[in-house]
N, C-alpha and C. Protein backbone atom coordinates (compact mmCIF):
# COMPACT_ATOMS: atom_id res chain seq x y z
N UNK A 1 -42.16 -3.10 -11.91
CA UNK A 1 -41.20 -3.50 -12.91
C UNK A 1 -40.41 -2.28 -13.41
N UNK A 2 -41.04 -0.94 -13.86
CA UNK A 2 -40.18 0.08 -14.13
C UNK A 2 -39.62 0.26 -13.35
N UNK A 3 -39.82 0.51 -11.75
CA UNK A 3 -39.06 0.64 -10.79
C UNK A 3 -37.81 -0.13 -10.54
N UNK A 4 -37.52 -1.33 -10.86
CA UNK A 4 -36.63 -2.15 -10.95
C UNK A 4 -35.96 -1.90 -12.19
N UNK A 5 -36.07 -1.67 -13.16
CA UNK A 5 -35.60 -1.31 -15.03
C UNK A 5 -34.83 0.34 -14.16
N UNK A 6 -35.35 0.98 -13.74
CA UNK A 6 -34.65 2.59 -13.14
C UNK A 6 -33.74 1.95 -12.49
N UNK A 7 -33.78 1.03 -11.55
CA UNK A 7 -32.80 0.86 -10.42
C UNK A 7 -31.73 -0.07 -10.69
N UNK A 8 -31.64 -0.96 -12.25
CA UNK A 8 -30.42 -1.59 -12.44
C UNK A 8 -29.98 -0.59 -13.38
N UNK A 9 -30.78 0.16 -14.36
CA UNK A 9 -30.42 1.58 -14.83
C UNK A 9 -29.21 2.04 -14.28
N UNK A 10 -29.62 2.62 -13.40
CA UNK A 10 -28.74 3.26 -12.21
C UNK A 10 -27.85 3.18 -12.12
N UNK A 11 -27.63 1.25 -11.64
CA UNK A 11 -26.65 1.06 -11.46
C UNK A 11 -25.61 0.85 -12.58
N UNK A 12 -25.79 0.41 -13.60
CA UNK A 12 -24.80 0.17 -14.39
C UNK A 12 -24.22 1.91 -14.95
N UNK A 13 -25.21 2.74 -15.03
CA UNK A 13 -24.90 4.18 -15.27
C UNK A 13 -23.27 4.76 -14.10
N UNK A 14 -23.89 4.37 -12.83
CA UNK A 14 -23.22 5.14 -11.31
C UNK A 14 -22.29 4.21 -10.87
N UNK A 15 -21.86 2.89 -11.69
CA UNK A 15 -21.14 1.89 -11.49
C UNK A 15 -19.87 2.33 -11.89
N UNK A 16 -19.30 2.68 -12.84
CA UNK A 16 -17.99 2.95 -13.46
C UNK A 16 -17.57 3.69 -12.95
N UNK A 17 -18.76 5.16 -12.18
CA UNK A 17 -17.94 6.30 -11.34
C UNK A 17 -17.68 5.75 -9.96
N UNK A 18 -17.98 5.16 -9.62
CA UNK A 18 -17.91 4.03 -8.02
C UNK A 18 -16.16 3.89 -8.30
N UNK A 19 -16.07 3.23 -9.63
CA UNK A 19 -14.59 2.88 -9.35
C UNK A 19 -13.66 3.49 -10.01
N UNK A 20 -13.77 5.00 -10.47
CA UNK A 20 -12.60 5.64 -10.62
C UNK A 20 -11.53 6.23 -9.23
N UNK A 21 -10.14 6.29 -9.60
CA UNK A 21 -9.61 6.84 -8.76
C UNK A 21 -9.84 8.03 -8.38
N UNK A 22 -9.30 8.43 -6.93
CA UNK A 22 -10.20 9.78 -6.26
C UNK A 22 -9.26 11.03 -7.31
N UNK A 23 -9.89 11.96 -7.55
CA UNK A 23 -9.33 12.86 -8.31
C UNK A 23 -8.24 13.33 -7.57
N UNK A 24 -8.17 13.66 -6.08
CA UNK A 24 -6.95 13.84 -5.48
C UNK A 24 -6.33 12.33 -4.61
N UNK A 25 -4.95 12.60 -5.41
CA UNK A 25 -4.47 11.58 -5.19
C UNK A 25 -3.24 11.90 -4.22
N UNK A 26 -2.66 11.36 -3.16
CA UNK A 26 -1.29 11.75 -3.00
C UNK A 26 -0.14 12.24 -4.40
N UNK A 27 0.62 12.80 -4.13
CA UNK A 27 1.34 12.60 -5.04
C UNK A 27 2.86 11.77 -5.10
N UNK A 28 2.84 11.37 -6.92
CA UNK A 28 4.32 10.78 -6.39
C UNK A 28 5.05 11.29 -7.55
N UNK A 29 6.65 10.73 -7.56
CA UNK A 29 7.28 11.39 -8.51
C UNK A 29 7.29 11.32 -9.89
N UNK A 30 6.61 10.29 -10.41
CA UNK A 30 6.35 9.91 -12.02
C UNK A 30 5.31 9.51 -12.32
N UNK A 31 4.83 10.39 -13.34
CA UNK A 31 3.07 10.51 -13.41
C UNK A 31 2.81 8.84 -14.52
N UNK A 32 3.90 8.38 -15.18
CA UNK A 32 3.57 6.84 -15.29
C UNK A 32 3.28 6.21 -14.21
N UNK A 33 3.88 6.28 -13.67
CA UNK A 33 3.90 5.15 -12.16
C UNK A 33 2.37 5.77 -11.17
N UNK A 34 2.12 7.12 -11.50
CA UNK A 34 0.72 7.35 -11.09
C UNK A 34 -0.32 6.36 -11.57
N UNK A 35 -0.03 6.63 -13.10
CA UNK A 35 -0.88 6.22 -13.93
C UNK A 35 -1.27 4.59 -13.97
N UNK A 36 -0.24 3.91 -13.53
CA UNK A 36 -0.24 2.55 -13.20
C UNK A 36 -1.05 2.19 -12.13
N UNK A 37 -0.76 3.22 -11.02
CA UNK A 37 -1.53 3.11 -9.66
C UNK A 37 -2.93 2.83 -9.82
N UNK A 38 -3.04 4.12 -10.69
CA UNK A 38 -4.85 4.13 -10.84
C UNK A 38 -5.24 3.37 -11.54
N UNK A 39 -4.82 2.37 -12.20
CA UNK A 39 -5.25 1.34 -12.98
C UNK A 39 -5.40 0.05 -11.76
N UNK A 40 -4.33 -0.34 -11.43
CA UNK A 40 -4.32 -1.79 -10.40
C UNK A 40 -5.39 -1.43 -9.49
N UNK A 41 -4.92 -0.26 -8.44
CA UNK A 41 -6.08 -0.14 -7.43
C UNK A 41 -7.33 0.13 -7.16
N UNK A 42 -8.05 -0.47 -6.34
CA UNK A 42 -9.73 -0.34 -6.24
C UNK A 42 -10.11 0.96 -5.84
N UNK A 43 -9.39 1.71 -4.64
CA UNK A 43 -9.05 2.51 -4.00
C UNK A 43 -10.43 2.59 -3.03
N UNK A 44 -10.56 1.05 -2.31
CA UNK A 44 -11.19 0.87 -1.73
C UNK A 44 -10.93 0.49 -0.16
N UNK A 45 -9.62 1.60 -0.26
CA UNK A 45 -8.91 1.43 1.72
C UNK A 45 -8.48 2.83 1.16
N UNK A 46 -8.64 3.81 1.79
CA UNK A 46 -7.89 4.99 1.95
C UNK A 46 -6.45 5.03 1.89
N UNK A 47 -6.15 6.32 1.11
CA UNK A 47 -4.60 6.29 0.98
C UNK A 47 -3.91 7.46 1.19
N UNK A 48 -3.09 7.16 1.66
CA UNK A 48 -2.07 8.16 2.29
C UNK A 48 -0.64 8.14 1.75
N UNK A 49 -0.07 9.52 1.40
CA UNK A 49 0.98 9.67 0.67
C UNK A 49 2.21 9.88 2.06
N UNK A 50 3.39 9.26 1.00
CA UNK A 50 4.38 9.09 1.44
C UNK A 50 5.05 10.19 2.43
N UNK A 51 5.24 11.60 2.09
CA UNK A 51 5.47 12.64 3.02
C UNK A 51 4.35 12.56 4.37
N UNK A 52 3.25 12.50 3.98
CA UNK A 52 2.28 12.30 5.19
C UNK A 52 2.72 11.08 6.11
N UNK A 53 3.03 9.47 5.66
CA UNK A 53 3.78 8.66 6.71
C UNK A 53 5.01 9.02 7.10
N UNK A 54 5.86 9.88 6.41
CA UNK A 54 6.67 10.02 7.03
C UNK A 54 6.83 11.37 8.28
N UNK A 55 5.94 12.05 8.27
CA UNK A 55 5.58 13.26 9.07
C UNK A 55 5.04 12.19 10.33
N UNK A 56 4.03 11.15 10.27
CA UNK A 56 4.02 10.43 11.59
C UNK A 56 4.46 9.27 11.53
N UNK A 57 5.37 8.74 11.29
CA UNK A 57 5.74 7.68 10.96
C UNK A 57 5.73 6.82 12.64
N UNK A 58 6.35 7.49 13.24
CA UNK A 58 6.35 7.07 14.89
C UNK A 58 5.14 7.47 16.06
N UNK A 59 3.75 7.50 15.14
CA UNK A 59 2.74 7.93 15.68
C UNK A 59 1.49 6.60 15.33
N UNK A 60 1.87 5.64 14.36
CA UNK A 60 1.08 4.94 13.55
C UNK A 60 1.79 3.44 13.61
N UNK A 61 0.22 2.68 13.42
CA UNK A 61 1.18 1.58 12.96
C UNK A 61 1.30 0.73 12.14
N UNK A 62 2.65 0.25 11.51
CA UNK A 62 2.80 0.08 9.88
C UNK A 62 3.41 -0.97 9.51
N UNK A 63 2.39 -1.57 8.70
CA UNK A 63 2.31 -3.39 8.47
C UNK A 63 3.35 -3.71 7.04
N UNK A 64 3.89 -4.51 6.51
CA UNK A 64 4.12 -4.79 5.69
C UNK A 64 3.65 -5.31 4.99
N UNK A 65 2.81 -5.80 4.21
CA UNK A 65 2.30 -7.51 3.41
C UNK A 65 2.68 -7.70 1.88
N UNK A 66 4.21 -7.81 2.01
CA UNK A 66 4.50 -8.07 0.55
C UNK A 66 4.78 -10.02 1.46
N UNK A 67 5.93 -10.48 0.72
CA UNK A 67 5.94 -11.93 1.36
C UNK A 67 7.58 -12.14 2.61
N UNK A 68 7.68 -12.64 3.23
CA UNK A 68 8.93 -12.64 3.73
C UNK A 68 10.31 -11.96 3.39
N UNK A 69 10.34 -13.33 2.62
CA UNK A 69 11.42 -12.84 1.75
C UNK A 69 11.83 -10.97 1.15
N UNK A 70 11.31 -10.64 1.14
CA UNK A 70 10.65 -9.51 0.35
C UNK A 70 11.36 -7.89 1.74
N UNK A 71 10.47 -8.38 2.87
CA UNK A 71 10.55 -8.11 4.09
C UNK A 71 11.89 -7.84 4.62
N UNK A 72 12.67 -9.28 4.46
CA UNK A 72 13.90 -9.41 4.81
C UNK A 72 14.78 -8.50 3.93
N UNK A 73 14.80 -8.61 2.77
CA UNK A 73 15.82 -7.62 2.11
C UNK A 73 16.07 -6.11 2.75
N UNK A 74 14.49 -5.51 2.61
CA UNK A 74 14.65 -4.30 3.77
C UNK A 74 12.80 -3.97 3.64
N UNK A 75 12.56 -3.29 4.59
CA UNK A 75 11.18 -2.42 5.05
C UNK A 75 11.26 -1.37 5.70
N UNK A 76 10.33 -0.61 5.60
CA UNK A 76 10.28 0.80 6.31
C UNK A 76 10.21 0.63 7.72
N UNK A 77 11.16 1.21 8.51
CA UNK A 77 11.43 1.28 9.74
C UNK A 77 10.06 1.92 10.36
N UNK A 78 10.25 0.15 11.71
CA UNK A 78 9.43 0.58 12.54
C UNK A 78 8.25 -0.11 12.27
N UNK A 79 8.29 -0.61 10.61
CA UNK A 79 7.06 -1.61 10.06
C UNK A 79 6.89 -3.08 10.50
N UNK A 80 6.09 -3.42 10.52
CA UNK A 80 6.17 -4.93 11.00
C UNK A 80 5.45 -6.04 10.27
N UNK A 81 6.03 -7.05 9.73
CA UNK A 81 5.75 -7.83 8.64
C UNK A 81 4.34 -8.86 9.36
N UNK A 82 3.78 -8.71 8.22
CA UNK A 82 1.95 -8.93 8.54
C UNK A 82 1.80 -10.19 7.19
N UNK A 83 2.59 -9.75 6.23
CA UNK A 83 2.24 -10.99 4.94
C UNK A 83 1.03 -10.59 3.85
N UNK A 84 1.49 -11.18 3.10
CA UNK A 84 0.31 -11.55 2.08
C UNK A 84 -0.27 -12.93 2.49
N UNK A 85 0.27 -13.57 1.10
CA UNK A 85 0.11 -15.45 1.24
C UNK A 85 -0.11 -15.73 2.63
N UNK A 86 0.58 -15.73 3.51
CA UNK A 86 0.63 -16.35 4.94
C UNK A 86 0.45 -15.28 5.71
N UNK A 87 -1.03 -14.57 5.35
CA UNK A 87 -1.21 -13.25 6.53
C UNK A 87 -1.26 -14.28 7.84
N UNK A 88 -1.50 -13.38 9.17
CA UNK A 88 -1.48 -13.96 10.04
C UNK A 88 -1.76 -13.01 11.09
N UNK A 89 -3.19 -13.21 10.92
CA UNK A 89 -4.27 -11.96 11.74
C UNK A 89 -3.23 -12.06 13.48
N UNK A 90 -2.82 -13.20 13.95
CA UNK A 90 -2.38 -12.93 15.05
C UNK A 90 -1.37 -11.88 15.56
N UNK A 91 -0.66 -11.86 14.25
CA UNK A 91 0.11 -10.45 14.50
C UNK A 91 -0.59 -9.15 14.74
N UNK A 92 -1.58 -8.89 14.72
CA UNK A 92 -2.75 -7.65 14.55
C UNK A 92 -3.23 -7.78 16.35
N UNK A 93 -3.02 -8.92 17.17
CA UNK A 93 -3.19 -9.35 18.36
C UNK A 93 -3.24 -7.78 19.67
N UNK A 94 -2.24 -7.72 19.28
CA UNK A 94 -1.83 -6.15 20.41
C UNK A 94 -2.48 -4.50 19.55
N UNK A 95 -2.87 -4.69 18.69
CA UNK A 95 -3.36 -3.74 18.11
C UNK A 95 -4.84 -3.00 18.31
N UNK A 96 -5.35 -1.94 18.54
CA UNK A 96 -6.03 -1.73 18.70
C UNK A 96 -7.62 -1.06 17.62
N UNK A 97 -8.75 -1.81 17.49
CA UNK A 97 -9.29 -1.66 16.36
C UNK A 97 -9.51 -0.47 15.76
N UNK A 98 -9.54 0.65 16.56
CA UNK A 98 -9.46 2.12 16.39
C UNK A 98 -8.04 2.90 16.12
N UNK A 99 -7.18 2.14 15.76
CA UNK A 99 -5.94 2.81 15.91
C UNK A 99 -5.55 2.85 14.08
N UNK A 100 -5.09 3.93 14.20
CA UNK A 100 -4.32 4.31 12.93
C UNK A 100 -3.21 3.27 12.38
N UNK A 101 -3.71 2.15 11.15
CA UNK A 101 -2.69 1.30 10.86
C UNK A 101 -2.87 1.86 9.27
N UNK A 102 -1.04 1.78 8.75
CA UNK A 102 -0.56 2.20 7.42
C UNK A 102 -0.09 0.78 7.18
N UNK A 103 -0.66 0.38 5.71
CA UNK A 103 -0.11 -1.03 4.88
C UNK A 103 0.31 -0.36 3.83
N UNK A 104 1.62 -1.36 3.51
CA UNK A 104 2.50 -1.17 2.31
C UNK A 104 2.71 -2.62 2.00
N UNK A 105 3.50 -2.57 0.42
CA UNK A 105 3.61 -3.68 -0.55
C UNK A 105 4.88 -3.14 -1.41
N UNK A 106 4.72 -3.58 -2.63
CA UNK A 106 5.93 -3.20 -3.06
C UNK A 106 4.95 -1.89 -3.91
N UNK A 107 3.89 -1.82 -4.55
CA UNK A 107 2.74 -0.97 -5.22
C UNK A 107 2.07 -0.60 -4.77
N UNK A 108 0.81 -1.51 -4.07
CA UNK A 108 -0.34 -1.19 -3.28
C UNK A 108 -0.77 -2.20 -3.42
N UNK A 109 -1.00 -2.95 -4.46
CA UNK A 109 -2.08 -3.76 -4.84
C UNK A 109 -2.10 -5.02 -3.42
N UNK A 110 -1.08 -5.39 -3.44
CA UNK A 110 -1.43 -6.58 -2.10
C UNK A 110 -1.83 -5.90 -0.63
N UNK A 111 -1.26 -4.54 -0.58
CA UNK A 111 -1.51 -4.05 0.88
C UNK A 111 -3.19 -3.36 0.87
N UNK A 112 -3.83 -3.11 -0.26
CA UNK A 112 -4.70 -2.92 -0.37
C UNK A 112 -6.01 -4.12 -0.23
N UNK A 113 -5.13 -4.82 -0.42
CA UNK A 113 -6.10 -6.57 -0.44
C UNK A 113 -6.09 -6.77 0.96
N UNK A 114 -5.25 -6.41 1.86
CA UNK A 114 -4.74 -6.95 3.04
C UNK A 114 -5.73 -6.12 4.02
N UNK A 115 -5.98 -4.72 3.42
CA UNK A 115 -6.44 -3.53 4.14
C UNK A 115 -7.74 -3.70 4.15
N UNK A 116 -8.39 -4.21 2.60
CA UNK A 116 -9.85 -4.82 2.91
C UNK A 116 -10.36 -5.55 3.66
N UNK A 117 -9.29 -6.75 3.94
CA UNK A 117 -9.22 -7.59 5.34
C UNK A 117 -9.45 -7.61 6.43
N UNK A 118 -8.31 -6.50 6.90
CA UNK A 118 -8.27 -5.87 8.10
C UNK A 118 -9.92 -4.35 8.33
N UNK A 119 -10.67 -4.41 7.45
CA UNK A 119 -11.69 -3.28 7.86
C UNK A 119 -12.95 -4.81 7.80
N UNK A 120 -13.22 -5.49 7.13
CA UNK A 120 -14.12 -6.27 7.61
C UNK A 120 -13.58 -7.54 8.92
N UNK A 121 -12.47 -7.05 9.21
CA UNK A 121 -11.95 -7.98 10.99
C UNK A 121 -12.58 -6.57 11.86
N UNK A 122 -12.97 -5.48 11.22
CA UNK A 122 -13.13 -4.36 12.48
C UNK A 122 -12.53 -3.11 12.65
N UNK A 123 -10.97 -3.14 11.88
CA UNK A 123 -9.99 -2.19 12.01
C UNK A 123 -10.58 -1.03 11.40
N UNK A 124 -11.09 -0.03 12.17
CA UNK A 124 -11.58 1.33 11.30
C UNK A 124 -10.76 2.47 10.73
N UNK A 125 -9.64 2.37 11.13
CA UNK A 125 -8.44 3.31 10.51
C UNK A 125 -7.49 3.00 10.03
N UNK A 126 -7.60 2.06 8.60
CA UNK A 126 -6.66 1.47 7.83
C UNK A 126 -6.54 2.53 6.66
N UNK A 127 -5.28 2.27 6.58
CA UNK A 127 -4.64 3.60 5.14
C UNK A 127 -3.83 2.75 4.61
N UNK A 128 -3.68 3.09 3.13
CA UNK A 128 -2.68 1.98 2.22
C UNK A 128 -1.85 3.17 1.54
N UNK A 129 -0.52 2.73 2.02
CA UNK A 129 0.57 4.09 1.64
C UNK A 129 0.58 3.78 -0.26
N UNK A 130 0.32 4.71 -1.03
CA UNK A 130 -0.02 4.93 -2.21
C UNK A 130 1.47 5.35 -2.75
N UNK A 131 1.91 4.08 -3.77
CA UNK A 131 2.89 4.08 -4.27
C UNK A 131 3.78 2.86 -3.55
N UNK A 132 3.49 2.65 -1.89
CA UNK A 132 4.25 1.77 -1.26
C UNK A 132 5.37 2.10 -1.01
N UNK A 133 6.17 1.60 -0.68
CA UNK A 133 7.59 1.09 -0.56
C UNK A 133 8.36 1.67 -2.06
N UNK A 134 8.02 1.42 -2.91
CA UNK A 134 8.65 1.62 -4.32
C UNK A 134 8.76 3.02 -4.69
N UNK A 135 7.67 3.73 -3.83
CA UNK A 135 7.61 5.32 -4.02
C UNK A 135 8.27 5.84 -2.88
N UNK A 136 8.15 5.22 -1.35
CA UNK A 136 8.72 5.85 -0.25
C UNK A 136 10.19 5.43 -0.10
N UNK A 137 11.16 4.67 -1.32
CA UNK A 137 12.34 5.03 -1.75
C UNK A 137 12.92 5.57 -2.75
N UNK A 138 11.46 6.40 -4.14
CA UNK A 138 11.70 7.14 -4.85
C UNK A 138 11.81 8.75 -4.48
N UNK A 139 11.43 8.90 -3.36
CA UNK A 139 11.19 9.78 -2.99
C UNK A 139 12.03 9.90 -1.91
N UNK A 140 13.37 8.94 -1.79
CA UNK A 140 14.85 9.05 -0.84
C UNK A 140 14.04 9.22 0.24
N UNK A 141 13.29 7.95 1.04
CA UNK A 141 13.58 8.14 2.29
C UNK A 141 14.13 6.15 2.55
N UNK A 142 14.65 6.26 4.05
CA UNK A 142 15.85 5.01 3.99
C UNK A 142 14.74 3.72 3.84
N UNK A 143 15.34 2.35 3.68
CA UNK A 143 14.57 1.67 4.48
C UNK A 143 15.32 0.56 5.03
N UNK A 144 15.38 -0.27 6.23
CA UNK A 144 15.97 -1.17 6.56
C UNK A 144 16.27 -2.07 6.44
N UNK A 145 17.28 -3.20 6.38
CA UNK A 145 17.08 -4.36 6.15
C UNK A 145 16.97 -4.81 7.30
N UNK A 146 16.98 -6.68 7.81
CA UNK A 146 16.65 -7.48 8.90
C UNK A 146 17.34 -7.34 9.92
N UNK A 147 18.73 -6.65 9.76
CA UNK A 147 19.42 -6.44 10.80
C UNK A 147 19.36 -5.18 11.43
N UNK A 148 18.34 -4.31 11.08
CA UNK A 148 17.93 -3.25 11.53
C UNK A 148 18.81 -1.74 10.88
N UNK A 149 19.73 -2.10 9.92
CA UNK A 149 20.74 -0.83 9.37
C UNK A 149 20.25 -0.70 8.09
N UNK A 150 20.53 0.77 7.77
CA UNK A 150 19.98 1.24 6.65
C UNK A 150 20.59 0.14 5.78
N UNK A 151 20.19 0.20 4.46
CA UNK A 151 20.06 -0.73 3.37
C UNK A 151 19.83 -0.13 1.57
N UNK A 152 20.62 0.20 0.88
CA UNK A 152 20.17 0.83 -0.41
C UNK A 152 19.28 0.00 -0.73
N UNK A 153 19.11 -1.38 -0.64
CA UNK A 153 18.67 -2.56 -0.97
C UNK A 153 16.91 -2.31 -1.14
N UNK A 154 16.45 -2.76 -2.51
CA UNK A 154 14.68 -2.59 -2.36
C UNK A 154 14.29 -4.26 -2.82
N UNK A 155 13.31 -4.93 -2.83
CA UNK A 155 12.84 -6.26 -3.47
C UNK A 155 11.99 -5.92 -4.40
N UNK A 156 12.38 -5.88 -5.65
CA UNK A 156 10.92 -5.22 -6.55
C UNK A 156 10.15 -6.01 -7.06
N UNK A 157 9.99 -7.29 -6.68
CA UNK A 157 9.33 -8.32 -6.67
C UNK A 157 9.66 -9.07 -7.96
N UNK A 158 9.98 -8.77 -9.23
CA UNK A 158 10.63 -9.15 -10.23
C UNK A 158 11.30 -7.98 -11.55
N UNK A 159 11.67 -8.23 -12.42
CA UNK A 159 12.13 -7.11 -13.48
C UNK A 159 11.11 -6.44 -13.92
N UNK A 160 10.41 -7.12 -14.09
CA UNK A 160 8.42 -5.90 -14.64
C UNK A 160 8.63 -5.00 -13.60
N UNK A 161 8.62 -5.36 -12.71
CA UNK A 161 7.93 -4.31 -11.54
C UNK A 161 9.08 -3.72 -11.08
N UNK A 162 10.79 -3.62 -11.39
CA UNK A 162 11.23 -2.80 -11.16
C UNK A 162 11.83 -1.54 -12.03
N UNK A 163 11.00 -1.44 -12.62
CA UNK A 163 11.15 -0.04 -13.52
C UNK A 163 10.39 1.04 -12.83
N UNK A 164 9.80 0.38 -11.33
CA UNK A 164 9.25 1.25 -11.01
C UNK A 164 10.12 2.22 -9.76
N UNK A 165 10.81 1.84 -9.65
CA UNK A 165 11.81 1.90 -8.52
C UNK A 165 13.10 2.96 -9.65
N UNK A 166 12.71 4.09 -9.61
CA UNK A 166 13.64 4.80 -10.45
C UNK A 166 14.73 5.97 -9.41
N UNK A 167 14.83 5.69 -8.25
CA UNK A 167 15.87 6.25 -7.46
C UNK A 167 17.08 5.53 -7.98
N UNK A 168 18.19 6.36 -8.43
CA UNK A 168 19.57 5.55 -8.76
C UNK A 168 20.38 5.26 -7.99
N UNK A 169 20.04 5.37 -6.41
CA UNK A 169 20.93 5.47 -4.92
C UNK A 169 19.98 3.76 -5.01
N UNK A 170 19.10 3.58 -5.17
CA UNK A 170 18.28 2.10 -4.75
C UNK A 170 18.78 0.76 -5.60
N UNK A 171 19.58 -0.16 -4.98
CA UNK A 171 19.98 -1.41 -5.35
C UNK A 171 18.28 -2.15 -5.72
N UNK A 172 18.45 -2.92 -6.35
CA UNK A 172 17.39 -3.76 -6.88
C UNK A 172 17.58 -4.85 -6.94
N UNK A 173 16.40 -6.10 -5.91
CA UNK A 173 16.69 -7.09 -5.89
C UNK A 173 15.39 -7.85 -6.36
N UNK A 174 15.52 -9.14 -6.83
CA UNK A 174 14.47 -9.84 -6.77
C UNK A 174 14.82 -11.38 -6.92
């Protein structure tokens, strides 16, 4: 019985540090919008900062899962729309379970949901780009729309969530 009294001990003690964010974080350009990060996310898929996808951007491969719509306005070139709501593991078909895949969202929070997914289907090298989409056009790099040409255009999923999108070159849609 003490042995069991030590060992839920334990846990409720070593529980709260389980889920703080990792002290090194990528970085991004506004330590609010950090600060937001580390609140939503579990940071329970590895994350990788925006200069780092873009150093291999054409070495990796990089899912979208915000929703269609979302997709269509514009995405990071070269990404390929995977979903939230209507994931659709078949797209993951040609992929290989050892291969380096980067998920984005408009934050993290859904590509991070998506990324938990994809590591209990098998995928052992899933990374969730930290900040997303919302940071890898705060940080001026392009992203496409459906017709494949650059696009100022971002989907910030509604007015809450686009205060996060503070590049003044970035149109804002929702």
């Amino acid at each position: 019985m003490k042995y069991l009294i030590f060992l839920l001990g334990t846990f409720f003690v070593m529980e709260p540090a389980c889920s703080q964010p990792p002290a090194s974080r990528p970085p991004v350009k506004n330590d609010k919008f950090d600060e937001e990060l580390t609140r939503l996310l579990s940071f329970s898929v590895p994350t990788i900062g925006v200069q780092e996808l873009r150093n291999i951007q054409n070495e990796v491969y990089i899912f979208d899962a915000r929703e269609e719509e979302e997709y269509r306005v514009s995405h990071i070139e070269g990404a390929r729309y995977l979903g939230y709501k209507k994931f659709d593991e078949q797209k993951l078909a040609d992929v290989p379970e050892d291969a380096r895949i980067v998920l984005y969202c408009s934050v993290g929070y859904r590509s991070e949901k998506i990324g938990e997914r994809l590591q209990k289907m098998g995928f052992t090298d899933v990374n969730n780009l930290y900040g997303s989409i919302f940071e890898w056009v705060n940080q001026g790099y392009p992203v496409v729309g459906a017709d494949g040409a650059t696009t100022p255009k971002v989907h910030t999923y509604n007015s809450k969530w686009s205060q996060w999108v503070d590049n003044d070159k970035a149109e804002k849609v929702w």
